[in-house]
C-alpha atoms as a PDB file:
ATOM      1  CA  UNK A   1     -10.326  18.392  37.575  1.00  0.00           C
ATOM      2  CA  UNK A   2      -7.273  18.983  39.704  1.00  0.00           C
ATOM      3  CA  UNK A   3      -6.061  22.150  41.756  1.00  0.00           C
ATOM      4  CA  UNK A   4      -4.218  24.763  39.287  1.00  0.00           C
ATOM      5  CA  UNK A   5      -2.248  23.738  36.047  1.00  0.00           C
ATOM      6  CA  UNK A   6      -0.911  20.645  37.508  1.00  0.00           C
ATOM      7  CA  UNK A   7      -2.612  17.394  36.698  1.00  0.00           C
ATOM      8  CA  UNK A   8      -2.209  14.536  39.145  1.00  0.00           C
ATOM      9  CA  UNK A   9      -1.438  10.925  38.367  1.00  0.00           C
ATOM     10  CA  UNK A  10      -4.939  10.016  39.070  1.00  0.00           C
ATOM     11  CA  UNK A  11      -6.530  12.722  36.886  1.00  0.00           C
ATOM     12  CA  UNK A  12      -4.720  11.911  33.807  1.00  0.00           C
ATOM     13  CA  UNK A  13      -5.341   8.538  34.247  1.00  0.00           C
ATOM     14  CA  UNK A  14      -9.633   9.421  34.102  1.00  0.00           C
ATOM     15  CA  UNK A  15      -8.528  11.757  31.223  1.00  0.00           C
ATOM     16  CA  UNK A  16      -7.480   9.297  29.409  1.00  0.00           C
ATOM     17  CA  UNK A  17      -9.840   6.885  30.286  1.00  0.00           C
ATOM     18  CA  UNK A  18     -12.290   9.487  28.850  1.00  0.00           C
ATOM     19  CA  UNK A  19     -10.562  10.096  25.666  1.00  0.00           C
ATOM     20  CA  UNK A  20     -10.365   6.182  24.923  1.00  0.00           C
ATOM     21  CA  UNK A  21     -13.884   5.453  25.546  1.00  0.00           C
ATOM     22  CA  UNK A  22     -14.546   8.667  22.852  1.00  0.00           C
ATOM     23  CA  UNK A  23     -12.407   7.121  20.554  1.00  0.00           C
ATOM     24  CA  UNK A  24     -13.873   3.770  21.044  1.00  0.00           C
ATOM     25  CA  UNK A  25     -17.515   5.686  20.625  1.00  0.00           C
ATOM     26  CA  UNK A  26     -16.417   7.609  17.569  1.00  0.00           C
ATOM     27  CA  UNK A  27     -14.527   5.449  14.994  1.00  0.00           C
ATOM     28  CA  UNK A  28     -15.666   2.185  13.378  1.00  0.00           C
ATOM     29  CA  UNK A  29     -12.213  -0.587  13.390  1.00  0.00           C
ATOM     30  CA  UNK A  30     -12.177  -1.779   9.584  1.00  0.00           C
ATOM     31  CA  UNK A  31      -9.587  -4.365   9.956  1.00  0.00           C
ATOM     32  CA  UNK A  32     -12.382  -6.638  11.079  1.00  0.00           C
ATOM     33  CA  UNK A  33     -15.193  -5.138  10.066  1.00  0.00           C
ATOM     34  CA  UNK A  34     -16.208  -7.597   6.834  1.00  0.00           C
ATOM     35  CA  UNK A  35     -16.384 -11.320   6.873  1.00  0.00           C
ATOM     36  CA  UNK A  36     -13.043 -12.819   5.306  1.00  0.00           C
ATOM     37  CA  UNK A  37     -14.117 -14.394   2.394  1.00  0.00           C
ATOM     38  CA  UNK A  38     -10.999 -15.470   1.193  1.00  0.00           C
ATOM     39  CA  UNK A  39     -11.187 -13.880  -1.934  1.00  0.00           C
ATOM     40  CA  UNK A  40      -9.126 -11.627  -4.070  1.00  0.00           C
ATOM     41  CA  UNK A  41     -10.202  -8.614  -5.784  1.00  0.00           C
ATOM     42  CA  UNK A  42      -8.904  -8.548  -9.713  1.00  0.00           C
ATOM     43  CA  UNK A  43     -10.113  -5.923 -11.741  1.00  0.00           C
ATOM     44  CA  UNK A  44     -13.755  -5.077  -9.613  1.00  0.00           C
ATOM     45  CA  UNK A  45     -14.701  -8.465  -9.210  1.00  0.00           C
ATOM     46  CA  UNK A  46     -13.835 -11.311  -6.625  1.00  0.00           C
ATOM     47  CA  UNK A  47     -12.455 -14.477  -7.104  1.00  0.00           C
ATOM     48  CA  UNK A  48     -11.000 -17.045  -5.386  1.00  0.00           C
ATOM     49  CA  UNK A  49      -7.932 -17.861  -4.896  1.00  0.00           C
ATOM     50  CA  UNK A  50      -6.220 -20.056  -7.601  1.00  0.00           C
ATOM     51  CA  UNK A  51      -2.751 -21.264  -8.036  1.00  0.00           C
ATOM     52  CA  UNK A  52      -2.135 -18.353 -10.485  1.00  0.00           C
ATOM     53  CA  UNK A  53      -3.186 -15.788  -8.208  1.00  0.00           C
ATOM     54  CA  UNK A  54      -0.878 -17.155  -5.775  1.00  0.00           C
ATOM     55  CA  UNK A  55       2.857 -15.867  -5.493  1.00  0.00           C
ATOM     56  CA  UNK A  56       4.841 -17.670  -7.880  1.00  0.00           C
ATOM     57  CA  UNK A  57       8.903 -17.609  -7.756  1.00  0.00           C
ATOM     58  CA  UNK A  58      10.735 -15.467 -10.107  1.00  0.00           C
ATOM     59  CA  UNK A  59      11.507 -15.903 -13.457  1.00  0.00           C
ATOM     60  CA  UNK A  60      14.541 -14.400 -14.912  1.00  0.00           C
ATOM     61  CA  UNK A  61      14.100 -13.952 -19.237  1.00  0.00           C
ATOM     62  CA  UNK A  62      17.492 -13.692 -20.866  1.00  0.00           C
ATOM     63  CA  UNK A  63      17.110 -10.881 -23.448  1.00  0.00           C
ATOM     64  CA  UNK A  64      20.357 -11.025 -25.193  1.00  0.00           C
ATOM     65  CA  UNK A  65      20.083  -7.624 -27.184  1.00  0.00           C
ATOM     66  CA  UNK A  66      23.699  -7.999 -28.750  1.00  0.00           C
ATOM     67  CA  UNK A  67      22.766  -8.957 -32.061  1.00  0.00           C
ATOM     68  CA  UNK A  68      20.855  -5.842 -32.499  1.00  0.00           C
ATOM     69  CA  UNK A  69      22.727  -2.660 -32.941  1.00  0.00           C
ATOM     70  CA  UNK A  70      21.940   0.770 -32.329  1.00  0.00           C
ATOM     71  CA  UNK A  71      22.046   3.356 -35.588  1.00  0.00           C
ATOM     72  CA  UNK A  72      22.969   6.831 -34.605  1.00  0.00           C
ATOM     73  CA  UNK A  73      19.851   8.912 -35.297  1.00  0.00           C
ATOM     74  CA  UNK A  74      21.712  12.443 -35.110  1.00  0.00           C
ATOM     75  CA  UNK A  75      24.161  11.238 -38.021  1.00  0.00           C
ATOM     76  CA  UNK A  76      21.631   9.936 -40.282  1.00  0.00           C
ATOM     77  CA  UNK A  77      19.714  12.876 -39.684  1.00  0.00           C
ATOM     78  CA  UNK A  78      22.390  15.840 -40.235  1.00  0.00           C
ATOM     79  CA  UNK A  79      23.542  14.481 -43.626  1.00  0.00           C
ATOM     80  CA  UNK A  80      20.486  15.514 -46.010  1.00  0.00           C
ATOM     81  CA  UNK A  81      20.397  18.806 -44.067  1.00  0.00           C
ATOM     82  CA  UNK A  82      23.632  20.317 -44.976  1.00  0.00           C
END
């Protein structure tokens, strides 16, 4: 291509021309390679969209654990072993 090591302007410019069009050539662009259906995939099968597919706004549950309390499992444990 060009005199030497050093490439010219013009010369990188073909090179990468080149390297583009053997991109282009060599890879297949997924993103819009099916038709959009507009369907969801849920557990191997496709179906549309529904309201409860659709994002839905957070819940908080209020678990109050504080009338259950916690027995200690090393002191019940250690007292019919000594």
């Amino acid at each position: 291509m060009a005199k030497g090591k050093e490439f010219t302007m013009i010369d990188e410019y073909k090179e990468k021309l080149y390297l583009e069009k053997l991109y282009k050539k060599n890879t297949i662009d997924l993103d819009n390679y099916f038709k959009y259906s507009g369907k969801l995939e849920i557990g191997n099968k496709f179906k549309k969209v529904t309201e409860e597919y659709t994002y839905q706004v957070r819940t908080y549950i209020k678990n109050d654990m504080s009338k259950y309390k916690l027995k200690n499992y090393y002191e019940n444990t250690s007292r019919g072993k000594h």
